[in-house]
C-alpha atoms as a PDB file:
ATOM      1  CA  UNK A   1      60.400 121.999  38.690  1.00  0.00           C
ATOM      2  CA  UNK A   2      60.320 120.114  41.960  1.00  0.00           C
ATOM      3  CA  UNK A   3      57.613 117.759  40.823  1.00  0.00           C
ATOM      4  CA  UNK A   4      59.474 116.689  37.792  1.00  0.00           C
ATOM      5  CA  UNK A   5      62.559 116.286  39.773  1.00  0.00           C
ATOM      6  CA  UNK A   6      60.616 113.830  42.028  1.00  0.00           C
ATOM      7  CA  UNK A   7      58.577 112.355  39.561  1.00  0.00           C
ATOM      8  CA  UNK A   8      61.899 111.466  37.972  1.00  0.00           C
ATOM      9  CA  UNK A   9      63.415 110.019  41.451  1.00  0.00           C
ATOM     10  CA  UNK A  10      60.139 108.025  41.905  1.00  0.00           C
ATOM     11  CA  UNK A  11      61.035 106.592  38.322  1.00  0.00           C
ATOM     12  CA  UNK A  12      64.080 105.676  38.378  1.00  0.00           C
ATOM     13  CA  UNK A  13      63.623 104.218  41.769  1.00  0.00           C
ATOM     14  CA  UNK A  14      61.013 102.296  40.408  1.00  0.00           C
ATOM     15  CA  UNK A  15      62.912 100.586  37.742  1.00  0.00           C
ATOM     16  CA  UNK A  16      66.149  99.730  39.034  1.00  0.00           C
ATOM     17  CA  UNK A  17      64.998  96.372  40.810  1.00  0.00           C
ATOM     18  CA  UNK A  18      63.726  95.605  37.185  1.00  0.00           C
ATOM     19  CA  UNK A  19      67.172  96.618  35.416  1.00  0.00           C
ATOM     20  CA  UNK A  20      68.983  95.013  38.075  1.00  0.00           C
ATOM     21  CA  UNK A  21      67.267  91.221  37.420  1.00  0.00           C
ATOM     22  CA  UNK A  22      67.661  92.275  33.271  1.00  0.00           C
ATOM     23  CA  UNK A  23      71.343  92.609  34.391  1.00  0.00           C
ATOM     24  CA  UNK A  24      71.254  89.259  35.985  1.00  0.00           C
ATOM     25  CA  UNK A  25      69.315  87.481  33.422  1.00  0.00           C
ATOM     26  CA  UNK A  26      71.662  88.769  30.852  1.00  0.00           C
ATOM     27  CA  UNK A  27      74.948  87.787  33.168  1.00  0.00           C
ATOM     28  CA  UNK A  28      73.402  84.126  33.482  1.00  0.00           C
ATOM     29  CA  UNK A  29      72.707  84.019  29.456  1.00  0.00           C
ATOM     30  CA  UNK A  30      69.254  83.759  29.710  1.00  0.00           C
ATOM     31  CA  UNK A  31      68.928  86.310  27.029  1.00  0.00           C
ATOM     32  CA  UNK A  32      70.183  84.030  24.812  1.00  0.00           C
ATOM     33  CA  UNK A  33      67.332  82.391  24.273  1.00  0.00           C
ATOM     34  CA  UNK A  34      64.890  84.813  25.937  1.00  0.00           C
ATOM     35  CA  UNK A  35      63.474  88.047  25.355  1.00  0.00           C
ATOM     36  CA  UNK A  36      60.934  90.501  27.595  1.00  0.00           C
ATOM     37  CA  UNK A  37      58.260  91.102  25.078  1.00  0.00           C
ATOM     38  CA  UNK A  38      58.797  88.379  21.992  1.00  0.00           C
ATOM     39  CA  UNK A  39      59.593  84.959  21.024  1.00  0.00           C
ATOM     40  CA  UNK A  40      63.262  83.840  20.650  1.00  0.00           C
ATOM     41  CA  UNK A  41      64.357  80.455  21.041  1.00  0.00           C
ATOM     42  CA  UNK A  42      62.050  80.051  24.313  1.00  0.00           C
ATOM     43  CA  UNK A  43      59.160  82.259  25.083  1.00  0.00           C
ATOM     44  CA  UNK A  44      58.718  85.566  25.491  1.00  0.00           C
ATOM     45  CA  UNK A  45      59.111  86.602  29.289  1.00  0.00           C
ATOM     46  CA  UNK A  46      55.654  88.222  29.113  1.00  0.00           C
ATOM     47  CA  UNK A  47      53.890  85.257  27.821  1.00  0.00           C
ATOM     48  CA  UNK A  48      55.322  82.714  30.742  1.00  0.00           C
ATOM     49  CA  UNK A  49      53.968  85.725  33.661  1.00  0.00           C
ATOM     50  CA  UNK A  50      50.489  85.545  31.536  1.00  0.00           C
ATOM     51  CA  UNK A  51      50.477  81.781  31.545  1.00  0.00           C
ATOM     52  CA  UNK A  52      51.995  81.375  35.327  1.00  0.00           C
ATOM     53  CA  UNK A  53      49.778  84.089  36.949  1.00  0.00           C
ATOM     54  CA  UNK A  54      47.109  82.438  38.671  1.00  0.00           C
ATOM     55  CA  UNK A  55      49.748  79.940  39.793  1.00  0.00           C
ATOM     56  CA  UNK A  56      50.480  79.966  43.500  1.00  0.00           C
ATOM     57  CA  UNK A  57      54.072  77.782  43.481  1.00  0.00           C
ATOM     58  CA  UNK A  58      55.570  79.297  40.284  1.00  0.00           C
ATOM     59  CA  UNK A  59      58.580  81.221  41.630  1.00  0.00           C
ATOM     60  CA  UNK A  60      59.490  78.293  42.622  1.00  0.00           C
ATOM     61  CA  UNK A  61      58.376  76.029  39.702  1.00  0.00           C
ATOM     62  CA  UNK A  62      60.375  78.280  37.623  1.00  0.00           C
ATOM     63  CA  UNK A  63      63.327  78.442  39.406  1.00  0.00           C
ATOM     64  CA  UNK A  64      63.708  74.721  39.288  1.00  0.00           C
ATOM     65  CA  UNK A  65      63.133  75.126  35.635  1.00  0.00           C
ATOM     66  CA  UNK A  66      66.005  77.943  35.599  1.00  0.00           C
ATOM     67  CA  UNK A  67      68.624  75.394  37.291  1.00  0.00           C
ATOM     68  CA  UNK A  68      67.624  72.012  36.005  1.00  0.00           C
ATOM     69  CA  UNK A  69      66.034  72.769  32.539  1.00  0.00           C
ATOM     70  CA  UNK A  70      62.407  71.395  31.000  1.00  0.00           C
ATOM     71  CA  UNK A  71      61.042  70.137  28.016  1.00  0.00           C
ATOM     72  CA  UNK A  72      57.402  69.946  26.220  1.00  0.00           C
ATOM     73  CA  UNK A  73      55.646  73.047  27.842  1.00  0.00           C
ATOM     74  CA  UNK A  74      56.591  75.319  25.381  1.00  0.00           C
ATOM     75  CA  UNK A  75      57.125  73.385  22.319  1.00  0.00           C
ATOM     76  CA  UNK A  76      59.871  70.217  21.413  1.00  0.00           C
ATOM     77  CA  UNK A  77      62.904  72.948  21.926  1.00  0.00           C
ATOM     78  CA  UNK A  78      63.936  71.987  25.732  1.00  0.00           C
ATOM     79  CA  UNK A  79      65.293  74.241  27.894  1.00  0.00           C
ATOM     80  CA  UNK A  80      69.063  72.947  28.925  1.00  0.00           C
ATOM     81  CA  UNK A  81      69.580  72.910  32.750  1.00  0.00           C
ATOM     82  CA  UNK A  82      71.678  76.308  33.917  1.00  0.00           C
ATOM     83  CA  UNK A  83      74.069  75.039  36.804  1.00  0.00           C
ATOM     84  CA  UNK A  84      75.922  78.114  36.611  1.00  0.00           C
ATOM     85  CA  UNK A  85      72.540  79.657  38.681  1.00  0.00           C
ATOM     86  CA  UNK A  86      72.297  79.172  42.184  1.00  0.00           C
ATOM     87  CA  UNK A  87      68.713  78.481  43.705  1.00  0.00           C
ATOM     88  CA  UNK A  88      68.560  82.279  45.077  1.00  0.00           C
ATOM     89  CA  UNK A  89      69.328  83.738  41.683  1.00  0.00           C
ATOM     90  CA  UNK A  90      67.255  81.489  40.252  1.00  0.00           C
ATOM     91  CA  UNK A  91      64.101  82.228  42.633  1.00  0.00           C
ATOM     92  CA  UNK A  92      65.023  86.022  41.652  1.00  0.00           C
ATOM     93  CA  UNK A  93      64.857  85.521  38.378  1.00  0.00           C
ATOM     94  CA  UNK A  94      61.565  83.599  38.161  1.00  0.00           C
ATOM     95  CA  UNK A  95      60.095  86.398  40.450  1.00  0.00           C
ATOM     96  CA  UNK A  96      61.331  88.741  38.036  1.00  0.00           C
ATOM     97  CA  UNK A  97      59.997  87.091  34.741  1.00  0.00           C
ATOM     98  CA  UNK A  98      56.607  86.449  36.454  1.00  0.00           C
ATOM     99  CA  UNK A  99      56.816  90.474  36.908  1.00  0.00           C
ATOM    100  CA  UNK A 100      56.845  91.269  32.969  1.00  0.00           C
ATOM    101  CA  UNK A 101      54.086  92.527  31.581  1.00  0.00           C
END
């Protein structure tokens, strides 16, 4: 019983950094257009960690991206700039979607 109780802790501890940045990408309306594990407007969170993960600068690739927006790496649909995202939340939630699996 006290292993499953601390496996549990362990888990839960585990994924609240990862429900908290869900919580802020979903605050900041990324969702809109984004999903964790499939294709929506833009990509799939998943498939932008696959093709950033050898890439040394891409938190902070991304979280220019985030604030100011992009065009032509993921097909003609651009991504509009977000000013309502500050450059911390925006590094936090590049580190996050480069953390998807």
């Amino acid at each position: 019983m006290k292993r499953a109780l601390l496996a549990a802790a362990l888990c839960v501890g585990c994924a609240t950094p990862a429900l908290a940045d869900l919580a802020l990408a979903t605050s900041k309306n990324c969702m809109s257009c984004h999903a964790v594990d499939r294709k929506v407007l833009g990509p799939a969170f998943k498939d932008v960690a696959a093709k950033y993960k050898d890439n040394k600068g891409a938190v902070d690739q991304l979280a220019t991206k985030i604030m100011k927006g992009g065009s032509g790496v993921w097909g003609p649909v651009p991504m509009p700039a977000n000013n309502q995202v500050s450059e911390a939340d925006a590094k936090k939630l590049a580190a996050w979607v480069l953390s998807t699996k």
